[in-house]
Structure formats: C-alpha cells, structure tokens
Protein backbone atom coordinates (compact mmCIF):
# COMPACT_ATOMS: atom_id res chain seq x y z
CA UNK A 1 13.73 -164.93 -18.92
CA UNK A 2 12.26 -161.80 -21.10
CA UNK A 3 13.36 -162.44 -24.61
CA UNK A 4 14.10 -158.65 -24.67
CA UNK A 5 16.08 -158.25 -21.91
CA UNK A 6 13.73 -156.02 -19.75
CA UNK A 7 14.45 -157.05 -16.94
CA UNK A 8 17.50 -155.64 -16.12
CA UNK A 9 16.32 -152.43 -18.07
CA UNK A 10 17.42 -150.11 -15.58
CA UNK A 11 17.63 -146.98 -17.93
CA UNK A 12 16.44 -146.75 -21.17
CA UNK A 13 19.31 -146.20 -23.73
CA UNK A 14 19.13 -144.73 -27.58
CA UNK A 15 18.60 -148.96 -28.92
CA UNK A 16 16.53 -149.26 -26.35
CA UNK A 17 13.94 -146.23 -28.13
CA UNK A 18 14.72 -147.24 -31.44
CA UNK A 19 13.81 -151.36 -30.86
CA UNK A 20 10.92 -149.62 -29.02
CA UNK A 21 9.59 -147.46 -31.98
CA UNK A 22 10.37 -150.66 -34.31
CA UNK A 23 8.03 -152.53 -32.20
CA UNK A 24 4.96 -150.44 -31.77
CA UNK A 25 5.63 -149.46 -35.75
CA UNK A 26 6.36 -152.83 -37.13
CA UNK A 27 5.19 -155.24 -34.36
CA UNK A 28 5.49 -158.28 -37.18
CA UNK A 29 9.39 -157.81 -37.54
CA UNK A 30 11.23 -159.29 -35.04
CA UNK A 31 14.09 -156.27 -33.72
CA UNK A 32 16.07 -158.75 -30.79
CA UNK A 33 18.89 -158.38 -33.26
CA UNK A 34 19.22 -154.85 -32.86
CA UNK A 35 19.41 -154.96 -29.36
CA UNK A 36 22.96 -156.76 -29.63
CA UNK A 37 24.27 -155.37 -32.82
CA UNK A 38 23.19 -151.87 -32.65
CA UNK A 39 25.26 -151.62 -29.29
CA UNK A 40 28.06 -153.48 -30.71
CA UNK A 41 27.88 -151.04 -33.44
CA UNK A 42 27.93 -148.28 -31.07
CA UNK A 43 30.53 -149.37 -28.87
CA UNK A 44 32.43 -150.02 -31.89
CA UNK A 45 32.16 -146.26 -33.07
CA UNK A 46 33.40 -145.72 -29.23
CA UNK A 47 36.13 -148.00 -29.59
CA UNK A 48 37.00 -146.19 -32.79
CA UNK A 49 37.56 -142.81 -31.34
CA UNK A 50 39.53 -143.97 -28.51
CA UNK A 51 41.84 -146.14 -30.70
CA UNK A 52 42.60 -142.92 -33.30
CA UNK A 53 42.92 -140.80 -29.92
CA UNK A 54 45.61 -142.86 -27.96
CA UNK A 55 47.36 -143.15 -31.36
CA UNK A 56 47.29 -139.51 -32.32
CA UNK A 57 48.42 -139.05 -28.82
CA UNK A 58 52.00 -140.59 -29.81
CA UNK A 59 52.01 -139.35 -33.17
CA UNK A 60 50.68 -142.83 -34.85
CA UNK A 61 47.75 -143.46 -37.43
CA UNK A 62 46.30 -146.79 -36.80
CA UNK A 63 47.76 -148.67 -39.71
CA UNK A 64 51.05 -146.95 -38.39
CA UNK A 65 50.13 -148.96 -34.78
CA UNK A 66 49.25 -152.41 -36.33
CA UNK A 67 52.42 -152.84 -38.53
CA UNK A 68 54.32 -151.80 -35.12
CA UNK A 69 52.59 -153.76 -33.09
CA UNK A 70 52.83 -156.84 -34.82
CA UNK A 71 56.39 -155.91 -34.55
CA UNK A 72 56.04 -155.88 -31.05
CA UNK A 73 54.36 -158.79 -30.51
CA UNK A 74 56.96 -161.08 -32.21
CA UNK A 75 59.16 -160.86 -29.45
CA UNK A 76 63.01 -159.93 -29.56
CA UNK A 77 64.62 -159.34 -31.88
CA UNK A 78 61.15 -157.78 -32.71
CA UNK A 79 61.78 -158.86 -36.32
CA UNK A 80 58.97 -160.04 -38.99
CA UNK A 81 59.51 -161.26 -42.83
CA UNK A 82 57.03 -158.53 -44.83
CA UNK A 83 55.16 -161.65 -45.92
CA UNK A 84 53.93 -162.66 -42.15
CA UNK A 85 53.15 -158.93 -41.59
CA UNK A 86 50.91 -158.64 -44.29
CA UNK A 87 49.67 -161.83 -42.86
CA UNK A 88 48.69 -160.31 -39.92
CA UNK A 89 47.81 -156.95 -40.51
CA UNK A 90 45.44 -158.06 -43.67
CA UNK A 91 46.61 -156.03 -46.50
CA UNK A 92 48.57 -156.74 -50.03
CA UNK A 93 51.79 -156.74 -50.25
CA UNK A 94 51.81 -153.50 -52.14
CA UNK A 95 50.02 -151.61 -49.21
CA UNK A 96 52.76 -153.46 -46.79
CA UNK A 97 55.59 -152.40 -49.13
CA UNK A 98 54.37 -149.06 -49.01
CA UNK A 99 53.80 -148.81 -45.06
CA UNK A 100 56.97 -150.38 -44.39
CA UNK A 101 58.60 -147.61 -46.49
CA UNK A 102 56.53 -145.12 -44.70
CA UNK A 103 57.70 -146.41 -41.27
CA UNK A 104 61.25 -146.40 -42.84
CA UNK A 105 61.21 -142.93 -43.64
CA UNK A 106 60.27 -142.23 -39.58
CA UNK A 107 62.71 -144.23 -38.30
CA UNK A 108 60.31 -146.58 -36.71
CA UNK A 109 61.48 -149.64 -38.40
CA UNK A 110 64.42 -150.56 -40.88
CA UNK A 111 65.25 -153.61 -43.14
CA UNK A 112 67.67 -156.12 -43.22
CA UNK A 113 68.97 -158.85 -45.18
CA UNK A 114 67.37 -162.05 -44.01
CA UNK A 115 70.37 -164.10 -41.83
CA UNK A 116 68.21 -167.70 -43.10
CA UNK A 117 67.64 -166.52 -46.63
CA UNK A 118 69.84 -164.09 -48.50
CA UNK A 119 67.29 -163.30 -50.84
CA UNK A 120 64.56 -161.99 -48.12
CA UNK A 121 64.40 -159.60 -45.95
CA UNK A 122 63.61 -159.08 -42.29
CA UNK A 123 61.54 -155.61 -40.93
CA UNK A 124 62.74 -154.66 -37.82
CA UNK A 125 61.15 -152.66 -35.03
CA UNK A 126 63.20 -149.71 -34.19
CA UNK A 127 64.28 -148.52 -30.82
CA UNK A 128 61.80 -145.14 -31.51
CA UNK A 129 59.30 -147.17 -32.71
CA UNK A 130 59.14 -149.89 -29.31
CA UNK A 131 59.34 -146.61 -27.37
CA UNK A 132 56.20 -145.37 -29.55
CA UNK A 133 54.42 -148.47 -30.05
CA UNK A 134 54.79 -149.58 -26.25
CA UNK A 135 53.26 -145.71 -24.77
CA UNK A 136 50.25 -146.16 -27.65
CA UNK A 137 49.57 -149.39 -26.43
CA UNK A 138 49.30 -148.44 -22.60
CA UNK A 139 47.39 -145.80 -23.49
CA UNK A 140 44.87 -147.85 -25.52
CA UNK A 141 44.59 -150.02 -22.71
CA UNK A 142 43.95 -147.52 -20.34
CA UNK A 143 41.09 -146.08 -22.59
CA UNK A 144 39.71 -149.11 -22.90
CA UNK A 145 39.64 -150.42 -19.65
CA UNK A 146 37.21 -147.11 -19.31
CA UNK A 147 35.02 -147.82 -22.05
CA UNK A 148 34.49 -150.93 -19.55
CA UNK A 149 34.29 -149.24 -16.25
CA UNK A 150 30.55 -149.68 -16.29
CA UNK A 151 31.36 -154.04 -16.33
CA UNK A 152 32.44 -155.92 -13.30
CA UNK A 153 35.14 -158.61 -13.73
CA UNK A 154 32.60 -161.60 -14.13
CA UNK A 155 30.54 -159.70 -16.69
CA UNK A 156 33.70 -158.31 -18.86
CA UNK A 157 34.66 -162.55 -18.81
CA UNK A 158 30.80 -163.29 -20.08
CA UNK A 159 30.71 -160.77 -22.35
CA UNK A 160 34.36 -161.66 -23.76
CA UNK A 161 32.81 -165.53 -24.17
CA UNK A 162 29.69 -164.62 -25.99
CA UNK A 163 31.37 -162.16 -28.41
CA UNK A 164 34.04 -164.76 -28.93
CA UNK A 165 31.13 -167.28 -30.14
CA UNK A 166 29.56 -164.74 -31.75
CA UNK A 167 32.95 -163.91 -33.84
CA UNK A 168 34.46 -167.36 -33.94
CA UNK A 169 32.20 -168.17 -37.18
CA UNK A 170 34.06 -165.06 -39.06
CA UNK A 171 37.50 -165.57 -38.10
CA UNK A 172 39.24 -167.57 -39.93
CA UNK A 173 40.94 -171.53 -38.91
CA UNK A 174 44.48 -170.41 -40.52
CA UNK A 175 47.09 -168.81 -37.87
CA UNK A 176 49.11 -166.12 -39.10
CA UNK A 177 52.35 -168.11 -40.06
CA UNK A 178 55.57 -166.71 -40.62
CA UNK A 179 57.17 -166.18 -44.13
C-alpha cells in the first residue's frame, strides 16, 4: 500500500497541493501527517459552521446548546446538579453559574431546590428549552449527515474507529459523574 495514499487519489484536493509543494520543497521532512490532520482540521472548520448555523437557526449560541443538551441527555425529569453540568460541558463553575443564569433569564431552564439535599440545587430543562434544544439537534444531525454524504456506511464505521483511536489517548478515563 502507498504510504501516501495515492492510490485512491481520484482528485487532487487543497492538502493534497500543499503535502505536494512540501515534498518537492522540503523532500527531507516527512508531511504524511498533514495528510490526516490538515483534513481533520478542515472538516473541523466545516463542522464549525454547520454547528453555529443549525444553532443560530433556533436562536441558540453553542454554549447555549451544550448546557441544554446535557439537559437533554439526562433523561426525564431532564434535571442536572450545576456541579455534573460543569462536569460535562468543561467549564468553571463561575462560567456555569453565569450560563445557567443566562438560560434562566430565557426561560430555557429554571432551578430548584434539590429533593435529596436541601442545600443544592437541581437545573432543570424547560419545556421551551426541550422544544429548542430537540429542533437544534435534528437539525445538526441533518447537517451533518451531509458533511458525510460523500462516505458510504462501511467507511463512516472505519473512519468513526480510527478517529476514535486516534482521540482515545486525549480523552480522559473519568466519566462525567453526577454531583
């Protein structure tokens, strides 16, 4: 098999010329990395665009979609301590305090005492912000699904596998646990 990956080099794409230049300019470096990472890179800027479109479509900013959709994801009574959604969403729990007063404000989720623990309290996914949060998130899938048109079913599982060993090292072992 070509180390390169010419053989299936059907049409030439904007990596393809730049690896190419790299080559003839620096034949000594070795530029196989950038014929992964540059497209990942790409299709990440892709991804990017269609993410902040099919959320400005229901009136959501992306931070807006991940504290909803976490949210969402818990199940009914779609119901998460602020502690396991900063947990999942990655931030400090002065950015979560702040987004979940943001979110207040719109009526997408509300706060309640804790029923386990009087002290805590429980964020709760709104009936406006399932309706919003559910649309954004069929319409991100739909986008998405086209941004793999060009993939048959076998080749969206490979490529799934290999980017999951080629991620696995930088995720971390820990679960998101609740709070």
């Amino acid at each position: 098999m070509n180390p390169y990956g010419d053989e299936d080099r059907q049409v030439d794409d904007e990596v393809d010329r730049i690896v190419d230049a790299w080559r003839t300019q620096r034949p000594d470096l070795d530029a196989r990395p950038m014929l992964v990472l540059s497209r990942v890179t790409r299709l990440a800027r892709h991804l990017d665009r269609a993410r902040r479109a099919a959320f400005a479509d229901h009136a959501l900013e992306a931070w807006e979609f991940d504290v909803l959709a976490a949210l969402r994801r818990a199940g009914p009574p779609y119901t998460l301590s602020p502690g396991a959604l900063l947990t999942q969403t990655l931030v400090t729990s002065g950015t979560m305090t702040n987004r979940i007063d943001r979110l207040e404000a719109r009526a997408l989720v509300d706060r309640a005492r804790d029923p386990a623990d009087r002290r805590g309290v429980r964020v709760r996914l709104t009936a406006e912000g399932r309706a919003r949060v559910d649309a954004a998130m069929a319409d991100l899938l739909d986008r998405e699904a086209r941004l793999l048109a060009g993939l048959n079913d076998d080749d969206r599982a490979t490529l799934a596998v290999l980017l999951r060993r080629l991620t696995a090292p930088f995720e971390t072992a820990e679960r998101p646990t609740e709070h």
